[in-house]
C-alpha atoms as a PDB file:
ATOM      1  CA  UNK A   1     -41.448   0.706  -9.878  1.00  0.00           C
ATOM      2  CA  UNK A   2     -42.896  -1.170  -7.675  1.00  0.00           C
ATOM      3  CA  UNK A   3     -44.608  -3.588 -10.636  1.00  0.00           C
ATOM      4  CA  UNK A   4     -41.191  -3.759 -12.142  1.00  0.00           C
ATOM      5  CA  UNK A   5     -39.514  -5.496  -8.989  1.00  0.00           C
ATOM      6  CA  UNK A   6     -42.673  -7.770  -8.556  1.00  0.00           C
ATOM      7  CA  UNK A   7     -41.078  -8.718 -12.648  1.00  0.00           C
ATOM      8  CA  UNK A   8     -37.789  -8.937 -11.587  1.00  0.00           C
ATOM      9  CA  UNK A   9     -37.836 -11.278  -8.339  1.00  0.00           C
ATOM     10  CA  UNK A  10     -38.012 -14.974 -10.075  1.00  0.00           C
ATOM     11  CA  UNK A  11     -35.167 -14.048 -12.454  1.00  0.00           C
ATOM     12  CA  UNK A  12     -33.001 -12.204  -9.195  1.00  0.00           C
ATOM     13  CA  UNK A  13     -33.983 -16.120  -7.471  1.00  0.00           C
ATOM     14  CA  UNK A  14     -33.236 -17.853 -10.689  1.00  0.00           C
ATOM     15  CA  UNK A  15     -29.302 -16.375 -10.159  1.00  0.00           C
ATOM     16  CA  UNK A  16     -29.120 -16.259  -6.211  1.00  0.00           C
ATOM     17  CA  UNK A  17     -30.405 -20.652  -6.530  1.00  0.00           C
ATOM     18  CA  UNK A  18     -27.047 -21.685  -8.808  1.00  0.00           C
ATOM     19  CA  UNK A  19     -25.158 -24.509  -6.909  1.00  0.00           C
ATOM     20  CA  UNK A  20     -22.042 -23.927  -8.376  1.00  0.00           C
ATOM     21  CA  UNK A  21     -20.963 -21.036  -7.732  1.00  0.00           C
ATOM     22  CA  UNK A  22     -22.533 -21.052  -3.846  1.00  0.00           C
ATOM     23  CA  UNK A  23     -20.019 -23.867  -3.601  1.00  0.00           C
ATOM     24  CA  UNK A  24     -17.231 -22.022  -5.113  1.00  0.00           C
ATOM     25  CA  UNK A  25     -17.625 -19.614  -2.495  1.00  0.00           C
ATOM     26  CA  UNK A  26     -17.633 -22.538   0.639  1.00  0.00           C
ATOM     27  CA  UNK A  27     -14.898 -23.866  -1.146  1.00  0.00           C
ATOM     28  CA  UNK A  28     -13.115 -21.245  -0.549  1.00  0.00           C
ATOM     29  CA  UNK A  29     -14.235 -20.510   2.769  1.00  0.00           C
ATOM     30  CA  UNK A  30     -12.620 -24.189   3.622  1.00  0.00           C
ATOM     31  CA  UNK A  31      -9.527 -23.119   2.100  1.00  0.00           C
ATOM     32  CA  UNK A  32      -6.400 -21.580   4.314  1.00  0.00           C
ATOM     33  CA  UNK A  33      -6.614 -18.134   2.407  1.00  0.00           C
ATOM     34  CA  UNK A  34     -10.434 -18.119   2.854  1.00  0.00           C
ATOM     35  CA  UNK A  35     -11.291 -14.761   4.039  1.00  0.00           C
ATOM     36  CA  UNK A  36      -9.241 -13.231   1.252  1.00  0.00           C
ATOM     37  CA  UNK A  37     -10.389 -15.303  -1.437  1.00  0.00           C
ATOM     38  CA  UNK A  38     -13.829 -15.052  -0.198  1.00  0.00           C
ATOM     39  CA  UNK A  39     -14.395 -11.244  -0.248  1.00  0.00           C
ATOM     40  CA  UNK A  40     -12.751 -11.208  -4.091  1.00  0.00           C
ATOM     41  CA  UNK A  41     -15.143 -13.829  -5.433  1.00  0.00           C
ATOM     42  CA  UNK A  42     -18.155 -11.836  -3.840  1.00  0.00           C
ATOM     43  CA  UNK A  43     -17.092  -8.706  -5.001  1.00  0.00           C
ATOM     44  CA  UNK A  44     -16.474 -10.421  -8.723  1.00  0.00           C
ATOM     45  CA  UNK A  45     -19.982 -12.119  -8.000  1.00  0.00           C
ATOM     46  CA  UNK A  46     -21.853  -8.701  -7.459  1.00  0.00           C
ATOM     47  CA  UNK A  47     -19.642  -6.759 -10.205  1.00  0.00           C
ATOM     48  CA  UNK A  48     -20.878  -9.161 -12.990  1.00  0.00           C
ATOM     49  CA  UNK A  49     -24.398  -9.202 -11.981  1.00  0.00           C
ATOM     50  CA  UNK A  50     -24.605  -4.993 -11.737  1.00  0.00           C
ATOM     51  CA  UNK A  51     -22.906  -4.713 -15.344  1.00  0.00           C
ATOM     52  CA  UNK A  52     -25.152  -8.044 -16.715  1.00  0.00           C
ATOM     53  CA  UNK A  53     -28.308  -5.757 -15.724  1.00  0.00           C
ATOM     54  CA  UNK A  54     -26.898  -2.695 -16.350  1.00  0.00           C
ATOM     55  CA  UNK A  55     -25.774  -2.978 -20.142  1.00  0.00           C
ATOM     56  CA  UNK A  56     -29.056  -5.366 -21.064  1.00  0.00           C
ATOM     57  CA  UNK A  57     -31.434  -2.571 -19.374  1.00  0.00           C
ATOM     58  CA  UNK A  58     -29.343   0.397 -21.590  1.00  0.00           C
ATOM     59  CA  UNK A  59     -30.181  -2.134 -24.743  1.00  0.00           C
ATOM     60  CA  UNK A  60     -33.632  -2.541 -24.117  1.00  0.00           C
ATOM     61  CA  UNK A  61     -34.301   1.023 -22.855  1.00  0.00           C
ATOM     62  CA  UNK A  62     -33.738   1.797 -26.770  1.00  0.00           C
ATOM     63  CA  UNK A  63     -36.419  -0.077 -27.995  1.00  0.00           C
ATOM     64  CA  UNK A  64     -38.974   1.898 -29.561  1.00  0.00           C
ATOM     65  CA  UNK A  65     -41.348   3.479 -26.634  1.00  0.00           C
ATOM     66  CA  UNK A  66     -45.145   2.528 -26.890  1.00  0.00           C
ATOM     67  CA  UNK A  67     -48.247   2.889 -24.998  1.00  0.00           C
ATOM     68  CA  UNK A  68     -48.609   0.648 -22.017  1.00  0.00           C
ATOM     69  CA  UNK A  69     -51.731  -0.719 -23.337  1.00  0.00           C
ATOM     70  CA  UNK A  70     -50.347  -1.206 -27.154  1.00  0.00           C
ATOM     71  CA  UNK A  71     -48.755  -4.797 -27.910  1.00  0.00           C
ATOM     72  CA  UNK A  72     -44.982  -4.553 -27.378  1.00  0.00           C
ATOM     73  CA  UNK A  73     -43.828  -7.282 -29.992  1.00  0.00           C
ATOM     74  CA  UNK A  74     -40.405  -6.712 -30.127  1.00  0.00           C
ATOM     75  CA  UNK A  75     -40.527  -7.195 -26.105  1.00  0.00           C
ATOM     76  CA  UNK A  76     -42.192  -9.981 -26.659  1.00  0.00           C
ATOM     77  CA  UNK A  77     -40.012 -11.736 -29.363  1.00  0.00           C
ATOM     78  CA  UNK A  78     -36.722 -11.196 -27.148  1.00  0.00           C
ATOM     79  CA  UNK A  79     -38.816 -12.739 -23.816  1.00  0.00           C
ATOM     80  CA  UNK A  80     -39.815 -15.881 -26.399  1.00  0.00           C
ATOM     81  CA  UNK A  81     -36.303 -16.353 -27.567  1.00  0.00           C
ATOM     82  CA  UNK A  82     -34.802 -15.864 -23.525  1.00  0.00           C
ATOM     83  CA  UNK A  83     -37.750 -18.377 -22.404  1.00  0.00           C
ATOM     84  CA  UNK A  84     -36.749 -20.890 -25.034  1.00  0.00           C
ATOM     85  CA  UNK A  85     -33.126 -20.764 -24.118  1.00  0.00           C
ATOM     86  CA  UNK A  86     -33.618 -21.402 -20.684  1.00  0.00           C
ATOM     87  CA  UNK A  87     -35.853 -24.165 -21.541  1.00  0.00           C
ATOM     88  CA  UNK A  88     -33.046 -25.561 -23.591  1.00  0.00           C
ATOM     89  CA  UNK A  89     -30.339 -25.007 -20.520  1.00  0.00           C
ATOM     90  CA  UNK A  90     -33.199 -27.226 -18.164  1.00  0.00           C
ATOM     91  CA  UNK A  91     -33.126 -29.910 -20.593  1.00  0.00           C
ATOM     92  CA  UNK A  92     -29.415 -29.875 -21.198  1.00  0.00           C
ATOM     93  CA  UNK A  93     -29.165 -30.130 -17.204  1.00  0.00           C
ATOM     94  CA  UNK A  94     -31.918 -32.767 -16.839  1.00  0.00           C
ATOM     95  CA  UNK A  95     -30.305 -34.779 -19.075  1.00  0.00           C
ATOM     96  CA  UNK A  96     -27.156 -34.192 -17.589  1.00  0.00           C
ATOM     97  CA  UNK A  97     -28.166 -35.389 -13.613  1.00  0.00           C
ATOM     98  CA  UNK A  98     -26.017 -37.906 -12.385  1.00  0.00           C
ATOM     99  CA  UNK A  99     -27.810 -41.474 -12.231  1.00  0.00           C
ATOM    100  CA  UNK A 100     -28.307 -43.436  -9.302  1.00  0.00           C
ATOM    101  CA  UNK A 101     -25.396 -44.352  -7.346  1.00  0.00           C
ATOM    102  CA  UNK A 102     -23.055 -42.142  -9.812  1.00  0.00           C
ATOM    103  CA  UNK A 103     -21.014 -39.505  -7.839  1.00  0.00           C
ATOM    104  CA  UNK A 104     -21.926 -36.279  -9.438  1.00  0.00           C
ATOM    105  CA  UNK A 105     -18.989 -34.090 -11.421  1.00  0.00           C
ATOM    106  CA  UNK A 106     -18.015 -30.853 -10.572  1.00  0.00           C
ATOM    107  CA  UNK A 107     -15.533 -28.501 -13.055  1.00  0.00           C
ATOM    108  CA  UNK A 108     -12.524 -29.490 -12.798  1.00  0.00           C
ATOM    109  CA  UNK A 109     -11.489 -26.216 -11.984  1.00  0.00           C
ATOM    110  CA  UNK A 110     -12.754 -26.347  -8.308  1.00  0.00           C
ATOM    111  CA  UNK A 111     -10.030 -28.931  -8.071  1.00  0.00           C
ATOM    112  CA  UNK A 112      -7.958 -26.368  -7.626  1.00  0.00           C
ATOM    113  CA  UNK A 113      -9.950 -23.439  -6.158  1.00  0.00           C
ATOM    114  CA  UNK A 114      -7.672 -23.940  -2.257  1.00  0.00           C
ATOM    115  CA  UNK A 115      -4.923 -22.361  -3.927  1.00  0.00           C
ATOM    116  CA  UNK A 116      -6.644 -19.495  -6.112  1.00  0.00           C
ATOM    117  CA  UNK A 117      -5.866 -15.770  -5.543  1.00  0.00           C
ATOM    118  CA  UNK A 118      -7.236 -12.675  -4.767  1.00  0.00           C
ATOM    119  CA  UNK A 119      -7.274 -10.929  -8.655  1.00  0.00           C
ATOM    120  CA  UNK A 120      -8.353 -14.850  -9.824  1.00  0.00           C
ATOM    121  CA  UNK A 121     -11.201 -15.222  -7.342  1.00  0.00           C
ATOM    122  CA  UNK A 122     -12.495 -12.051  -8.558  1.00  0.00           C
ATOM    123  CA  UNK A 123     -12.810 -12.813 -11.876  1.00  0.00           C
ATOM    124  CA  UNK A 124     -13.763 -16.491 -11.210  1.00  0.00           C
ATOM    125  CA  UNK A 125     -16.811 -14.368  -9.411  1.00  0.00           C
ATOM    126  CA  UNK A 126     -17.436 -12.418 -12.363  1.00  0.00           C
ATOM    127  CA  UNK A 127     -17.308 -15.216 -15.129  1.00  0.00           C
ATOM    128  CA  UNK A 128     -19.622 -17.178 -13.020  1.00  0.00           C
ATOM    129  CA  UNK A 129     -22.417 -14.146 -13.046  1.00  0.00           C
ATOM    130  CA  UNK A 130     -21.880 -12.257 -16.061  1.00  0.00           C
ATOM    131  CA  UNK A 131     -20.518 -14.450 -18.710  1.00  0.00           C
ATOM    132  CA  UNK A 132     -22.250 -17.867 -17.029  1.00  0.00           C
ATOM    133  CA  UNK A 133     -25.090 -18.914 -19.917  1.00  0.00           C
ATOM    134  CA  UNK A 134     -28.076 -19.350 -17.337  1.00  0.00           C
ATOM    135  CA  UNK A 135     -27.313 -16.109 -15.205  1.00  0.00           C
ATOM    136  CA  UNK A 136     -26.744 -13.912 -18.969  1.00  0.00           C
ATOM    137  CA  UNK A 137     -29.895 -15.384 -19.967  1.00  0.00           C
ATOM    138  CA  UNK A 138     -31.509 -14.144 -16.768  1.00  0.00           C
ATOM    139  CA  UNK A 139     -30.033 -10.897 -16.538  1.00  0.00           C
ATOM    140  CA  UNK A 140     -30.943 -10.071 -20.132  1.00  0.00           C
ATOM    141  CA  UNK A 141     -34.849 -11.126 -18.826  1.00  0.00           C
ATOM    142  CA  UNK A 142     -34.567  -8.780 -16.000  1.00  0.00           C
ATOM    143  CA  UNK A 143     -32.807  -5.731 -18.153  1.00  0.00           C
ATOM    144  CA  UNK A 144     -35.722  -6.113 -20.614  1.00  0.00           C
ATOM    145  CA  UNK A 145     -38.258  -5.538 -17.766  1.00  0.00           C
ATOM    146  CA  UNK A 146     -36.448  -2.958 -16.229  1.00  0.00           C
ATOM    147  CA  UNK A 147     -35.852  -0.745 -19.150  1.00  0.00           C
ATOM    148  CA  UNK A 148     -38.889  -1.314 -21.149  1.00  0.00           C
ATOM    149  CA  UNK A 149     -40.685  -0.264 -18.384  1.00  0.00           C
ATOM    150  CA  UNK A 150     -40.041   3.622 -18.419  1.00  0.00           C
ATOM    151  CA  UNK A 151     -38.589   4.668 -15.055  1.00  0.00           C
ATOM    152  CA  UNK A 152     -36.329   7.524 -13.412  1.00  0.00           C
ATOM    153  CA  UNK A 153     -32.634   6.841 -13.888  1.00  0.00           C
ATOM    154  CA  UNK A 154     -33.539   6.698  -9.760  1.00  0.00           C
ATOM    155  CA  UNK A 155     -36.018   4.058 -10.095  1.00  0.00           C
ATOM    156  CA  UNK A 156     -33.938   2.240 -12.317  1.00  0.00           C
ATOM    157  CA  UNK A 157     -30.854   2.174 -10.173  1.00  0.00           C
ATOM    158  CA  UNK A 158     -32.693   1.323  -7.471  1.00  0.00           C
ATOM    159  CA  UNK A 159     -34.201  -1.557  -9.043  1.00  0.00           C
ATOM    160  CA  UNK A 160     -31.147  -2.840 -10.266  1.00  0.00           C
ATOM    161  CA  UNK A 161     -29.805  -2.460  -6.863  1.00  0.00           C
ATOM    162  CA  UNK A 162     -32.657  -5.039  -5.246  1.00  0.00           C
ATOM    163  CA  UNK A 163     -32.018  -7.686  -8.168  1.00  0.00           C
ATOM    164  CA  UNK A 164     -28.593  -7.603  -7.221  1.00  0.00           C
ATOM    165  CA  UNK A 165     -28.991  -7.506  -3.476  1.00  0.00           C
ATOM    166  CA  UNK A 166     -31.454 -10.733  -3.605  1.00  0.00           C
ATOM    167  CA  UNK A 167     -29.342 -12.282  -6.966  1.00  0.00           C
ATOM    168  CA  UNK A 168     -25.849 -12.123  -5.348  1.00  0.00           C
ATOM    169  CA  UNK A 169     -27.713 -13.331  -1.469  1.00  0.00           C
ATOM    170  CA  UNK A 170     -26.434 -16.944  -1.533  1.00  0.00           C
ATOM    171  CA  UNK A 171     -22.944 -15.796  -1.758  1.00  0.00           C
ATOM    172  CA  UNK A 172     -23.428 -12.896   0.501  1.00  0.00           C
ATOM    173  CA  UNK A 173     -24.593 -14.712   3.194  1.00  0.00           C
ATOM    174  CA  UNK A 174     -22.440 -17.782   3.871  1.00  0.00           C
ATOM    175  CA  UNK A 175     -19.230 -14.716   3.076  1.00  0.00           C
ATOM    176  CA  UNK A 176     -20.198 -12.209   5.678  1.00  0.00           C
ATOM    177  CA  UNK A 177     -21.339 -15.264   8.362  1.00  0.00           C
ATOM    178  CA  UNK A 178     -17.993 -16.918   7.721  1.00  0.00           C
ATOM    179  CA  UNK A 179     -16.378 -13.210   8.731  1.00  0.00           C
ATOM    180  CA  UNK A 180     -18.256 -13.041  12.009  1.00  0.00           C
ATOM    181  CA  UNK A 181     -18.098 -16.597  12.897  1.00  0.00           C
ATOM    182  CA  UNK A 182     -16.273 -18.654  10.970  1.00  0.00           C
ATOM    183  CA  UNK A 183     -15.546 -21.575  13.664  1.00  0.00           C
ATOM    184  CA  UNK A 184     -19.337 -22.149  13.712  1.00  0.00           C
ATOM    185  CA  UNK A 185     -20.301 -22.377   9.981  1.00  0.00           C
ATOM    186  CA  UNK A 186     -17.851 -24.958   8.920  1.00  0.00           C
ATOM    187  CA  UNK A 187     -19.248 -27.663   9.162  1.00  0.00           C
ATOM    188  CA  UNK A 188     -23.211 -26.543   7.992  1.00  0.00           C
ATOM    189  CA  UNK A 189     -20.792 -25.190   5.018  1.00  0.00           C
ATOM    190  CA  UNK A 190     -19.494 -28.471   4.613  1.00  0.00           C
ATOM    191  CA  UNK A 191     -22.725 -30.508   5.119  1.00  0.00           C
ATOM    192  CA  UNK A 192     -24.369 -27.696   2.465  1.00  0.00           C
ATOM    193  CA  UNK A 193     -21.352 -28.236  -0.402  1.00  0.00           C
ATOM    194  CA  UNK A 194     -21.919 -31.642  -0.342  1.00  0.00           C
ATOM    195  CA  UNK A 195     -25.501 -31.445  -0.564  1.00  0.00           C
ATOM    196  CA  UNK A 196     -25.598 -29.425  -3.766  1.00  0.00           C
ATOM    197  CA  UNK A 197     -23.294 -31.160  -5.308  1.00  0.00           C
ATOM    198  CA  UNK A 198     -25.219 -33.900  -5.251  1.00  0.00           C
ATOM    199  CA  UNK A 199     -28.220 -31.915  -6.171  1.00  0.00           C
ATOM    200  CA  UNK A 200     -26.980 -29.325  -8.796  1.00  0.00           C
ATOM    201  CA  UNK A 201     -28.556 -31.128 -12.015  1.00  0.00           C
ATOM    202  CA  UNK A 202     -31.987 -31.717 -10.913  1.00  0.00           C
ATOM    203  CA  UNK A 203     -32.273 -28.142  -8.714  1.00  0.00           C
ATOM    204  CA  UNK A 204     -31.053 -26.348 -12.044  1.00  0.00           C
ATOM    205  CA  UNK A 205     -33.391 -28.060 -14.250  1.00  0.00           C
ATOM    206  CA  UNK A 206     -36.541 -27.284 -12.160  1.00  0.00           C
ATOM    207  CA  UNK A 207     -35.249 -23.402 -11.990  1.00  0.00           C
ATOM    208  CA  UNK A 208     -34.674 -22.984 -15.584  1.00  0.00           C
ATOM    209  CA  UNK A 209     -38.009 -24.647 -16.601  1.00  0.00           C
ATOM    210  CA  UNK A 210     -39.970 -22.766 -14.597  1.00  0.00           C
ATOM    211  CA  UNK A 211     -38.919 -19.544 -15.118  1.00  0.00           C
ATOM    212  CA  UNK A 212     -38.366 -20.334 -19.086  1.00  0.00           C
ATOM    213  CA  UNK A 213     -42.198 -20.669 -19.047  1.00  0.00           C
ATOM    214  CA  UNK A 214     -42.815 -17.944 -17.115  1.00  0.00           C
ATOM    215  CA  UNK A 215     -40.850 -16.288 -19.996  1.00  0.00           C
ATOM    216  CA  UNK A 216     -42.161 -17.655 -22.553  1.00  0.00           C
ATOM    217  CA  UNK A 217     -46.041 -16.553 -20.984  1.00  0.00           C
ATOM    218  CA  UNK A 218     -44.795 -12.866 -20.619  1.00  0.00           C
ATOM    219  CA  UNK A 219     -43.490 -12.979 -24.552  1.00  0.00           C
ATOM    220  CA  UNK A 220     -47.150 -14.454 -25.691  1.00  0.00           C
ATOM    221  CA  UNK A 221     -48.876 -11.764 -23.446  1.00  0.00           C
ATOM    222  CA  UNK A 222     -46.494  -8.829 -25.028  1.00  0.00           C
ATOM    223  CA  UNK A 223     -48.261  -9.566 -28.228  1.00  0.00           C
END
């Protein structure tokens, strides 16, 4: 089990590092309904990340069982073709940074995201980490380690429970420290939204190439 989390942890980063929805959630910690809105998107945030895991581990758990010294090529294709896509996703945001001097865009829902409420900020949370390309692409990686790897339905659910725990972190954290002291964190929130907006293209595009690579070196070594 243990091996399987050491898997696991870069693809549970690659989800907890996405800008957007981090400011989403201080978004909506700024807003007047904030502690309501708040709890929903985190709760839609960690729903969409358990049933991402969940349903790619039951796929892959189906594959066709093999020694753990034999090849595993059908592993292997599915970690090429989840490398390559991320690879693709780095590019697209690479491409996309904004250039010097050019105020970086943000969806134009978050133009609206002050007046958003409870039911919507819950499923905002869970578009953002179950249907979101990047975060599929990385759940898919992490459901493909988990249940290729031959573990207890204990072990399993226990694994999925860290990749969520560290995956749905950056949310978590700014949430529950808004709830305790809310006064305090405004203006760090502040100070951090505008940051990562600023920052969103070129952090994504590191993320996504690194761990496509990584990917793409687990697929070669399945063979």
């Amino acid at each position: 089990m243990g091996a399987v989390i050491g898997e696991i942890l870069p693809l549970a980063l690659g989800v907890a590092i996405s800008p957007i929805p981090i400011i989403a959630a201080i978004l909506m910690l700024l807003s007047p309904k904030a502690r309501v809105t708040s709890v929903g998107f985190l709760l839609g945030w960690v729903l969409g990340i358990v049933v991402a895991v969940t349903v790619f581990t039951l796929l892959s758990s189906i594959l066709p069982a093999q020694d753990a010294d034999a090849s595993k090529p059908i592993q292997g294709v599915i970690q090429l073709l989840l490398g390559a896509g991320l690879l693709l996703l780095s590019l697209r945001q690479w491409r996309g940074r904004p250039k010097a001097g050019e105020e970086p865009q943000m969806p134009t829902w978050m133009q609206a995201i002050d007046k958003v409420s409870l039911p919507v900020a819950l499923g905002l949370g869970f578009l953002l980490s179950a249907i979101n390309p990047k975060n599929l692409l990385m759940a898919a990686a992490a459901g493909v380690d988990i249940g290729s790897a031959g573990l207890e339905v204990g072990s399993i659910v226990l694994v999925i429970a860290v990749f969520t725990l560290i995956a749905a972190s950056t949310v978590l954290v700014p949430v529950v420290g808004y709830l305790i002291a809310a006064e305090r964190l405004r203006g760090p929130l502040d100070a951090l939204r505008v940051w990562l907006g600023k920052e969103n293209a070129v952090i994504m595009a590191v993320l996504l190439l690194v761990i496509g690579v990584s990917l793409i070196g687990k697929g070669i070594g399945s063979f």
